[in-house]
Protein backbone atom coordinates (compact mmCIF):
# COMPACT_ATOMS: atom_id res chain seq x y z
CA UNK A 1 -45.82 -62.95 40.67
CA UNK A 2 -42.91 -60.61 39.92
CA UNK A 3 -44.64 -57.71 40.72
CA UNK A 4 -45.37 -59.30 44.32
CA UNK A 5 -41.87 -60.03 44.97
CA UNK A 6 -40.76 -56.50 44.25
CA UNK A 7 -43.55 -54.71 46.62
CA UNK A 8 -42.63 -57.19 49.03
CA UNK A 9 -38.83 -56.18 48.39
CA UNK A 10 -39.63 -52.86 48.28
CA UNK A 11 -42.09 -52.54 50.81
CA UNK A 12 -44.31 -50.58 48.48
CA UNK A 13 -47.60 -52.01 50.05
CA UNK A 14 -47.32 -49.27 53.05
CA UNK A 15 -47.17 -46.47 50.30
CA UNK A 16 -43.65 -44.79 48.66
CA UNK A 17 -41.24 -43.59 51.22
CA UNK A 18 -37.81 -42.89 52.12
CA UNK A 19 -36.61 -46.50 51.98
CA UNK A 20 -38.02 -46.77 49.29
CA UNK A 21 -36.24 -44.24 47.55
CA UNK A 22 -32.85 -45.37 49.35
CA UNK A 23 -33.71 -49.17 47.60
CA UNK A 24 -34.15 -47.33 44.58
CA UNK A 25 -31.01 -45.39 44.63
CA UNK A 26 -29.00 -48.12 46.18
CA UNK A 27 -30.60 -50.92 42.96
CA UNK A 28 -29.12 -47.58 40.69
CA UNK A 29 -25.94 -47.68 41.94
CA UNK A 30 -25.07 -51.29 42.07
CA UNK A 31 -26.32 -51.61 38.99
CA UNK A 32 -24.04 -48.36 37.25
CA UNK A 33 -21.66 -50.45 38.98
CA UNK A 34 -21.77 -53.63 38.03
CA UNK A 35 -22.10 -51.79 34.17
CA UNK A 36 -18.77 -50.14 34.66
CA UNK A 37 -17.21 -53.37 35.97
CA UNK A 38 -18.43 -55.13 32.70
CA UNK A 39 -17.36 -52.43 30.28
CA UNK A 40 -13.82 -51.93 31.64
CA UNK A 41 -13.44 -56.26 31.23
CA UNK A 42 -14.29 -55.64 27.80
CA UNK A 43 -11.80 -53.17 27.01
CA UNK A 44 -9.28 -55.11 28.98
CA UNK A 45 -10.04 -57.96 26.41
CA UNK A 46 -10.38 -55.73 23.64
CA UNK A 47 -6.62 -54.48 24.14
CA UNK A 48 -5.70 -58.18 24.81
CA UNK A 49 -7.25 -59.76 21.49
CA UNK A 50 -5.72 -56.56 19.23
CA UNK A 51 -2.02 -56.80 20.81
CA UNK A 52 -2.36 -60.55 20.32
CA UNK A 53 -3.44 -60.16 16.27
CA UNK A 54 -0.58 -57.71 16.10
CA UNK A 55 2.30 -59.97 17.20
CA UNK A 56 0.74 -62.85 15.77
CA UNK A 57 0.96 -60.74 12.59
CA UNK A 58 4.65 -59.77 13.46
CA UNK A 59 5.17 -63.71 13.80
CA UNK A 60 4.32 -64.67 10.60
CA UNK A 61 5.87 -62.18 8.91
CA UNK A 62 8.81 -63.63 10.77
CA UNK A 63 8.53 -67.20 10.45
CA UNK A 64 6.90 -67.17 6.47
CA UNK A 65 8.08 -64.49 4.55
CA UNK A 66 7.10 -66.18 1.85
CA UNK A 67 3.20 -65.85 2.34
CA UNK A 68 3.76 -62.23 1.27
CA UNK A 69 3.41 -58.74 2.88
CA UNK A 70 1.31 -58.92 6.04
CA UNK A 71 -1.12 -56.33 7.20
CA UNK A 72 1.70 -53.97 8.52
CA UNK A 73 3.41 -53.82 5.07
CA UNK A 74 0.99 -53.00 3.16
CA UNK A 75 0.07 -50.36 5.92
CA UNK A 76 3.14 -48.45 5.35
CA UNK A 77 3.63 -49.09 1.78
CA UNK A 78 0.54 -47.23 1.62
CA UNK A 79 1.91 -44.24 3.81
CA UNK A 80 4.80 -44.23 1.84
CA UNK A 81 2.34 -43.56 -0.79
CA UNK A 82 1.02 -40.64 1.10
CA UNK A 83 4.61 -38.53 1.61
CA UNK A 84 6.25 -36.62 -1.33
CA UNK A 85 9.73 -38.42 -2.57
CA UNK A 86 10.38 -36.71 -5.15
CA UNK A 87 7.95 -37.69 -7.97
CA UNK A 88 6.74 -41.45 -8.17
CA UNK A 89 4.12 -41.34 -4.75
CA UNK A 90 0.90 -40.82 -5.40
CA UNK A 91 1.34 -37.88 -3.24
CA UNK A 92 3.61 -36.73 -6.08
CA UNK A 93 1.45 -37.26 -8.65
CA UNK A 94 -1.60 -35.51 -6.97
CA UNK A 95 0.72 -32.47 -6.58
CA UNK A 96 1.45 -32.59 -10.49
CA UNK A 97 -2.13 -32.81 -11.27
CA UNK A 98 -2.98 -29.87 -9.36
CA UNK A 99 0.11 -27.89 -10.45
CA UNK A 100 -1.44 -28.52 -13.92
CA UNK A 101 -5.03 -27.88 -13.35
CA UNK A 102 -4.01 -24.56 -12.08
CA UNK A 103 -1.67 -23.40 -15.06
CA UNK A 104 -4.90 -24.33 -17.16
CA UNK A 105 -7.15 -22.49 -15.30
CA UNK A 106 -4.87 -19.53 -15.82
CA UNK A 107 -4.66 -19.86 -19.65
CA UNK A 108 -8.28 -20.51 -20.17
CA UNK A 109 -8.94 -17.02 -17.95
CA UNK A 110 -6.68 -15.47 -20.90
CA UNK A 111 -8.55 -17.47 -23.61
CA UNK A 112 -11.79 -16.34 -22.58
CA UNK A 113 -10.36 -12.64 -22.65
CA UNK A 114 -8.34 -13.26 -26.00
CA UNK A 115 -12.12 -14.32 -27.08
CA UNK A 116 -14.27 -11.78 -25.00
CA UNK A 117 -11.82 -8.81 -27.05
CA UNK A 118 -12.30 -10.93 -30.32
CA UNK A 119 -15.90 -10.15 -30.13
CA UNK A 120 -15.90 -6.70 -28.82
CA UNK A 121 -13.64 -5.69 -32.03
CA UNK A 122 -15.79 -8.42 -34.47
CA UNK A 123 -19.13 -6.17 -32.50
CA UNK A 124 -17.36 -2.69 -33.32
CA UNK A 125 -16.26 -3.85 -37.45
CA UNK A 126 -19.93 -5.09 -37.80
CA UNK A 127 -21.49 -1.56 -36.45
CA UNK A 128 -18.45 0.12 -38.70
CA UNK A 129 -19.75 -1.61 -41.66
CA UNK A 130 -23.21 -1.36 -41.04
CA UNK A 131 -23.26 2.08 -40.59
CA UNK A 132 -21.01 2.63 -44.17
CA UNK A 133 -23.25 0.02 -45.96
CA UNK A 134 -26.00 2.37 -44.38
CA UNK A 135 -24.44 5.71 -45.10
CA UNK A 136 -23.17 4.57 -49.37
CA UNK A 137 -26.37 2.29 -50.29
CA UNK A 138 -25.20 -1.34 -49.78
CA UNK A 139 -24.00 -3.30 -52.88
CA UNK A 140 -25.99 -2.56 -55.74
């Protein structure tokens, strides 16, 4: 049945031809149309809905103070968090870990040389005293 109404709309029965392709292109357009129509009334309600949370946020921070921080306060109590004061953001404290990690990175690099040159002269005193417990006859 469908399939009747569009050859008959289309005129397909007399083969495809230019108006057919101008329908076509036409039924395209309209419809790109009609898509871009529908997509910019949802962003226009989109922007509507958010500004409306926001001052209805701004509101009750206004009007009850006493239900605690809204959304926005804890928003920038948390960038606050994020910017160096002086020592008690976690910004701060990040820093202070990393300052640290680094000054132990540089004294295990002289541990492990204090301990590579350990070896190398514990290496050399063995091969000293093997070759006098070779060269005198051990400890008989």
């Amino acid at each position: 049945m469908m399939t009747d109404l569009v050859i008959a709309a289309t005129g397909l029965q007399d083969g495809f031809d230019t108006d057919d392709i101008i329908y076509l292109a036409t039924l395209i357009t309209v419809s790109a149309a009609a898509a871009l129509v529908v997509l910019r009334a949802v962003r226009a309600a989109w922007r509507c809905v958010h500004q409306i949370s926001m001052d209805t946020a701004a509101v009750r921070l206004a009007l009850y103070p006493e239900r605690g921080p809204s959304i926005l306060e804890r928003i920038a109590s948390l960038e606050r968090e994020l910017k160096p004061n002086g020592g008690s953001t976690l910004r701060d404290q990040t820093t202070r870990i990393e300052t640290r990690q680094m000054e132990l990175r540089t004294k295990m690099s002289a541990l492990v040389d204090d301990v590579r040159e350990i070896k190398e002269e514990t290496d050399r005193q063995g091969d000293r005293l093997d070759r006098h417990i070779d060269k005198h006859g051990g400890f008989s």
